[in-house]
N, C-alpha and C. Protein backbone atom coordinates (compact mmCIF):
# COMPACT_ATOMS: atom_id res chain seq x y z
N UNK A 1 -97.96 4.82 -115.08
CA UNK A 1 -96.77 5.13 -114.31
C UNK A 1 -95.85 3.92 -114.27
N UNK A 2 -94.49 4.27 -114.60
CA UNK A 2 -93.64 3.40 -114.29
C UNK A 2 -92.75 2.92 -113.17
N UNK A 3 -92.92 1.61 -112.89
CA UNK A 3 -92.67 0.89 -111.94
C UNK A 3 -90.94 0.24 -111.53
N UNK A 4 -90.27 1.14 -110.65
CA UNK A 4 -88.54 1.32 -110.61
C UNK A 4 -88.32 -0.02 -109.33
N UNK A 5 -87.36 -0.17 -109.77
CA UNK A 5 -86.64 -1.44 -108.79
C UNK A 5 -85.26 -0.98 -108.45
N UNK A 6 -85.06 -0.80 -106.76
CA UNK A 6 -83.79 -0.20 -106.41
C UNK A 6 -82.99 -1.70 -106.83
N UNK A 7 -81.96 -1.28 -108.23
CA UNK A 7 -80.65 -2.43 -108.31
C UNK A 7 -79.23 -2.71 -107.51
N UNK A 8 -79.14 -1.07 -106.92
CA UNK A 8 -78.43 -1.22 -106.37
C UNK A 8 -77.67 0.22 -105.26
N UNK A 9 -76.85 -0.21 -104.12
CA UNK A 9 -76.62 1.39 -103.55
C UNK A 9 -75.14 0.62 -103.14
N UNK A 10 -74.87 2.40 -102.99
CA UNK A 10 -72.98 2.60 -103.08
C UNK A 10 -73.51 4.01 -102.10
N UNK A 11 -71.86 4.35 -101.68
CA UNK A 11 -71.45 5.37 -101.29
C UNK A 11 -70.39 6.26 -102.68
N UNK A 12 -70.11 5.46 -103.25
CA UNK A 12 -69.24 6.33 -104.36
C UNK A 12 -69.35 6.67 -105.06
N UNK A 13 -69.47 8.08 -105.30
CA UNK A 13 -69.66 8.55 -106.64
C UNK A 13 -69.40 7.97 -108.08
N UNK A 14 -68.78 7.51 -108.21
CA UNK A 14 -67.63 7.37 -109.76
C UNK A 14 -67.90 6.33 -109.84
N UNK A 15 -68.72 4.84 -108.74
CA UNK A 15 -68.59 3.49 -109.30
C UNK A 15 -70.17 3.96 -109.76
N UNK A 16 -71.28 4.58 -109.41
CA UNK A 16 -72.48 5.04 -109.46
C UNK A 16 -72.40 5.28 -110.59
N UNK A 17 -71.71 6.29 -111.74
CA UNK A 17 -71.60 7.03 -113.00
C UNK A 17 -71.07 5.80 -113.51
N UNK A 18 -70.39 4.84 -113.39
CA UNK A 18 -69.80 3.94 -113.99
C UNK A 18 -70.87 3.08 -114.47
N UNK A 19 -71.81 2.72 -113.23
CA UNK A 19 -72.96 1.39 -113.67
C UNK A 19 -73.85 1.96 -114.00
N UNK A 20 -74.13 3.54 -113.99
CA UNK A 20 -75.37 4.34 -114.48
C UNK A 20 -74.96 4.31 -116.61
N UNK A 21 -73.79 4.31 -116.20
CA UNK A 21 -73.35 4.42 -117.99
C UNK A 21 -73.21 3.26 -119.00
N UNK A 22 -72.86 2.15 -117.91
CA UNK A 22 -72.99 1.00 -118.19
C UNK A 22 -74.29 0.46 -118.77
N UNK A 23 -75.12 0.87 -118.24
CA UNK A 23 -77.08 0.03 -117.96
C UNK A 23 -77.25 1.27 -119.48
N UNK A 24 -77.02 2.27 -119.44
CA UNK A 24 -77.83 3.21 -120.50
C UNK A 24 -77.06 2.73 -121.89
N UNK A 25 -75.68 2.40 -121.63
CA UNK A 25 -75.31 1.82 -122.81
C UNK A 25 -75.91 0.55 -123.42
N UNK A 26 -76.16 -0.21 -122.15
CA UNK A 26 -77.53 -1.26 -122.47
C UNK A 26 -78.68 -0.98 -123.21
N UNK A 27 -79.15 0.03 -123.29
CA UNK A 27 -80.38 0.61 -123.39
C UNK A 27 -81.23 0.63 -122.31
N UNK A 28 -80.57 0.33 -121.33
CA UNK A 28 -81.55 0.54 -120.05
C UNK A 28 -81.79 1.38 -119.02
N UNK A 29 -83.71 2.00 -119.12
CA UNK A 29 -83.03 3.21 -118.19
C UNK A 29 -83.16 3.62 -116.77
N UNK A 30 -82.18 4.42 -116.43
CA UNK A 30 -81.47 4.19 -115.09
C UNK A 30 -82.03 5.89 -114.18
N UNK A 31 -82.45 5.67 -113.27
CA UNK A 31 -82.49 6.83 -112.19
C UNK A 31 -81.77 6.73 -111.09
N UNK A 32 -80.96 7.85 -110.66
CA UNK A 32 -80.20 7.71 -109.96
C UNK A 32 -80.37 8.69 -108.79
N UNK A 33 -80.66 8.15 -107.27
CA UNK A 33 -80.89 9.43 -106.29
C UNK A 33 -79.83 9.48 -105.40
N UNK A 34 -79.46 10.47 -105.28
CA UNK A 34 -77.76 10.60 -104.74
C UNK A 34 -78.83 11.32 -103.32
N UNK A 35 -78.32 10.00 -102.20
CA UNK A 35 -78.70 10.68 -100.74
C UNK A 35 -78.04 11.31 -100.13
N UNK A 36 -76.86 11.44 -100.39
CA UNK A 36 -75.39 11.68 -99.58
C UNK A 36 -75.98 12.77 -98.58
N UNK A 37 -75.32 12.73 -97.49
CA UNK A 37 -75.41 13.55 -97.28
C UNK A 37 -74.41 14.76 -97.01
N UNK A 38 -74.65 16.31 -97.66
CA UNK A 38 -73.58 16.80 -98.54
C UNK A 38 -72.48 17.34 -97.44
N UNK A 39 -72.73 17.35 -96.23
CA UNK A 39 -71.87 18.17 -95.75
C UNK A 39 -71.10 16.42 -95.10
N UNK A 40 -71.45 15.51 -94.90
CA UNK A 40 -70.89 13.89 -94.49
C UNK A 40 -71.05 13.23 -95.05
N UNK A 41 -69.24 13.05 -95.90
CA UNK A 41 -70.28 12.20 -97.22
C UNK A 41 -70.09 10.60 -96.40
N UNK A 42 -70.07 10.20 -95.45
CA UNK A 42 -70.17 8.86 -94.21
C UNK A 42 -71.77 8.68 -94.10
N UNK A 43 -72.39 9.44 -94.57
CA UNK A 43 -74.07 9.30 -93.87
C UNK A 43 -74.68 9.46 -95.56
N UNK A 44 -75.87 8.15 -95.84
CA UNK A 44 -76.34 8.27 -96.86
C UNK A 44 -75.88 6.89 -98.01
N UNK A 45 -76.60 7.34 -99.59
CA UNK A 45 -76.32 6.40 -100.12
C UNK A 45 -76.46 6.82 -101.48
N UNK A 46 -76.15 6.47 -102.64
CA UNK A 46 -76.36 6.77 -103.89
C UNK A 46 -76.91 5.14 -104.09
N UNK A 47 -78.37 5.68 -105.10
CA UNK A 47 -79.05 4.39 -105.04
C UNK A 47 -79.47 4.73 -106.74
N UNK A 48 -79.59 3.16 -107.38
CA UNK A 48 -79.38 3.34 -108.39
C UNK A 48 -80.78 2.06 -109.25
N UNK A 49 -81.95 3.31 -109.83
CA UNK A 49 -83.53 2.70 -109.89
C UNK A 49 -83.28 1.99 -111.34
N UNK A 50 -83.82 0.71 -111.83
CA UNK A 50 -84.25 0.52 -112.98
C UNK A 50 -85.72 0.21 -113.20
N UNK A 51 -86.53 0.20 -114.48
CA UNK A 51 -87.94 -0.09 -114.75
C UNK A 51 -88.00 -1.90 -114.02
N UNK A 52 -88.76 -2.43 -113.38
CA UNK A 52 -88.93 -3.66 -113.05
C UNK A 52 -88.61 -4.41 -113.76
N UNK A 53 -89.34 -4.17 -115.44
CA UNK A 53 -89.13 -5.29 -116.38
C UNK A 53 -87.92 -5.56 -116.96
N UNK A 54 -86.99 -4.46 -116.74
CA UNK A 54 -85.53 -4.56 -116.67
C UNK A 54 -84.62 -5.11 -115.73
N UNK A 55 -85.33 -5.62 -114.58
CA UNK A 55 -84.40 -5.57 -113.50
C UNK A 55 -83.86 -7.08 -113.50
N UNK A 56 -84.19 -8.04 -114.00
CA UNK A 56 -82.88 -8.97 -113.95
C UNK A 56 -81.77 -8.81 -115.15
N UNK A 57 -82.46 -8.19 -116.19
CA UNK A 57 -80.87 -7.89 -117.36
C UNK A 57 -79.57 -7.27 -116.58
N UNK A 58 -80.84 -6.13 -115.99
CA UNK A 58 -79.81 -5.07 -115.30
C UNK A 58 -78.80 -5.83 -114.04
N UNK A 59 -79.01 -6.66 -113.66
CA UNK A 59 -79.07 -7.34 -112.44
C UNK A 59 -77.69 -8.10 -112.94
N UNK A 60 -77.84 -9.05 -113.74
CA UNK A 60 -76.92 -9.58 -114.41
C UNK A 60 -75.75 -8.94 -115.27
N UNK A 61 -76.11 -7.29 -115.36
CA UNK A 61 -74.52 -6.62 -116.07
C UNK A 61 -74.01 -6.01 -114.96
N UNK A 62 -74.95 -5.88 -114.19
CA UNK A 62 -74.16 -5.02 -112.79
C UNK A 62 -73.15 -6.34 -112.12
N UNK A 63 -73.47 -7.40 -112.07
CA UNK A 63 -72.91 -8.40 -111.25
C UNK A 63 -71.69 -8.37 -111.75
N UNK A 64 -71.80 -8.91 -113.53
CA UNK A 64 -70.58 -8.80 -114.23
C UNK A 64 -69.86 -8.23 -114.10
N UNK A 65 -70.28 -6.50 -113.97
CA UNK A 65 -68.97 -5.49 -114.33
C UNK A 65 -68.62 -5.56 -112.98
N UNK A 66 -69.06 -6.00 -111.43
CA UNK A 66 -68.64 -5.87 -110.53
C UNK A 66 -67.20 -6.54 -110.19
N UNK A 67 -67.72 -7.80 -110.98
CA UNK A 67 -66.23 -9.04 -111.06
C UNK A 67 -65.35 -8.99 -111.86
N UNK A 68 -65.30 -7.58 -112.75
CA UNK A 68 -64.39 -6.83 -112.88
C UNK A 68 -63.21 -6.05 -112.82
């Protein structure tokens, strides 16, 4: 079984699809659990998993594209 490291959480949809597309264009792969909650989207989180042994690459393109 493989072992996920939360990289990171948002409330927004679209920056979520952005760094989810980002990391897979990496080759790295990404699970994504959208908590929202659907009827408030104020309550909740979109959280965004990589494999451990990925998690400082990943760590380091997310930072990047953040300072963007």
């Amino acid at each position: 079984m493989q072992q996920w490291h939360l990289l990171f959480k948002t409330r927004n949809l679209a920056e979520a699809s952005i760094l989810q597309g980002m990391l897979e264009e990496n080759e790295i792969p990404v699970q994504v659990l959208n908590k929202l909650d659907s009827s408030y989207l104020n309550f909740g989180d979109i959280e965004i998993y990589v494999p451990v042994h990925f998690k400082e690459l990943a760590k380091q393109l997310v930072d990047r594209a953040l300072l963007n």
